[in-house]
Protein backbone atom coordinates (compact mmCIF):
# COMPACT_ATOMS: atom_id res chain seq x y z
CA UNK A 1 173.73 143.90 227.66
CA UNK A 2 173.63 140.67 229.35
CA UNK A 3 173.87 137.91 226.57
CA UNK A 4 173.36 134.31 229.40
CA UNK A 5 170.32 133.74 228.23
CA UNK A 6 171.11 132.95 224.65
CA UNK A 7 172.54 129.39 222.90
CA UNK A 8 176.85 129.44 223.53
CA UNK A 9 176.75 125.58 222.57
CA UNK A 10 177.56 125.22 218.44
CA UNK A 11 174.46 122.52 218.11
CA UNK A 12 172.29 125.01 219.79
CA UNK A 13 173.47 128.01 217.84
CA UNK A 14 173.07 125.93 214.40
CA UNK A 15 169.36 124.98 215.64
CA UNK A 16 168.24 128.30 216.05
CA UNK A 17 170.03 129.70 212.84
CA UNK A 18 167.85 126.55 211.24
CA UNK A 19 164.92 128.06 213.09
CA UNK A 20 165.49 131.51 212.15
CA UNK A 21 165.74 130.93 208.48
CA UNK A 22 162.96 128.36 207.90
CA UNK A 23 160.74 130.87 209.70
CA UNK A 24 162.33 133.78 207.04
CA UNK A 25 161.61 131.98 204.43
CA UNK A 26 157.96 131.01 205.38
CA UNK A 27 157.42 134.32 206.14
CA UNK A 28 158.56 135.33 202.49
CA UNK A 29 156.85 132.25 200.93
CA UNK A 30 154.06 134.03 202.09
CA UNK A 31 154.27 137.03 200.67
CA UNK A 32 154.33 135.56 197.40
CA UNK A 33 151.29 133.27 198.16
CA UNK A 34 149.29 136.79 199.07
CA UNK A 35 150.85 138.47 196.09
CA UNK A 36 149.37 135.77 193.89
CA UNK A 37 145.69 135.44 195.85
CA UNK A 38 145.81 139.53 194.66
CA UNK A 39 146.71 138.79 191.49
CA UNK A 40 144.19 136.03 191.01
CA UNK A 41 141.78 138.31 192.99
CA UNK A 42 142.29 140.81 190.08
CA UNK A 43 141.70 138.36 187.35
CA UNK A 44 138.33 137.30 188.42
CA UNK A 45 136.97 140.81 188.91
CA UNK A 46 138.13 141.85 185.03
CA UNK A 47 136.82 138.34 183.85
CA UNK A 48 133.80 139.18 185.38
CA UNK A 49 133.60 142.90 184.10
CA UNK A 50 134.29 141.19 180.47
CA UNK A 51 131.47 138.68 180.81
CA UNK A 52 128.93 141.42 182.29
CA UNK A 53 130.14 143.63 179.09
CA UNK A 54 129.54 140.86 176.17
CA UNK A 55 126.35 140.46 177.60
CA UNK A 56 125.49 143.73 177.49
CA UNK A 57 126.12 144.17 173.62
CA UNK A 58 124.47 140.85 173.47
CA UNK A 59 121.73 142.07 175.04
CA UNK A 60 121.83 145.14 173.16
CA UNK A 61 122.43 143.46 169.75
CA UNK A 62 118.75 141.01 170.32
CA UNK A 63 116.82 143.55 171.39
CA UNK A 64 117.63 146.49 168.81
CA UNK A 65 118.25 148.68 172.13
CA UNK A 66 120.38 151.65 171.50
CA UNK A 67 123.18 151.91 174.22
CA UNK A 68 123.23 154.67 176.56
């Protein structure tokens, strides 16, 4: 395998190890960032079902309607 094309200088070498690992640790910065939208994603939609179901009873409780 021929290796000319990549850094043989030490400040070269160290600039792309830089590169390489900032670029690792965006990529796992965002898995937590996607992780979290899910999570927050999640919280919303059972908020949501709690609100729709305490307005249900509420409903339920004014009116005298039995629930189905």
């Amino acid at each position: 395998m021929d290796h000319s094309h990549f850094p043989t200088s030490g400040i070269a070498r160290t600039a792309l190890l830089v590169v390489a690992m900032l670029g690792l640790s965006a990529g796992l910065s965002a898995c937590n960032t996607v992780r979290g939208a899910g999570q927050d994603v999640s919280s919303v939609g059972h908020n949501v079902s709690r609100g729709a179901s305490a307005s249900q009873n509420a409903i339920t409780r004014s009116t005298g309607a039995s629930e189905r």
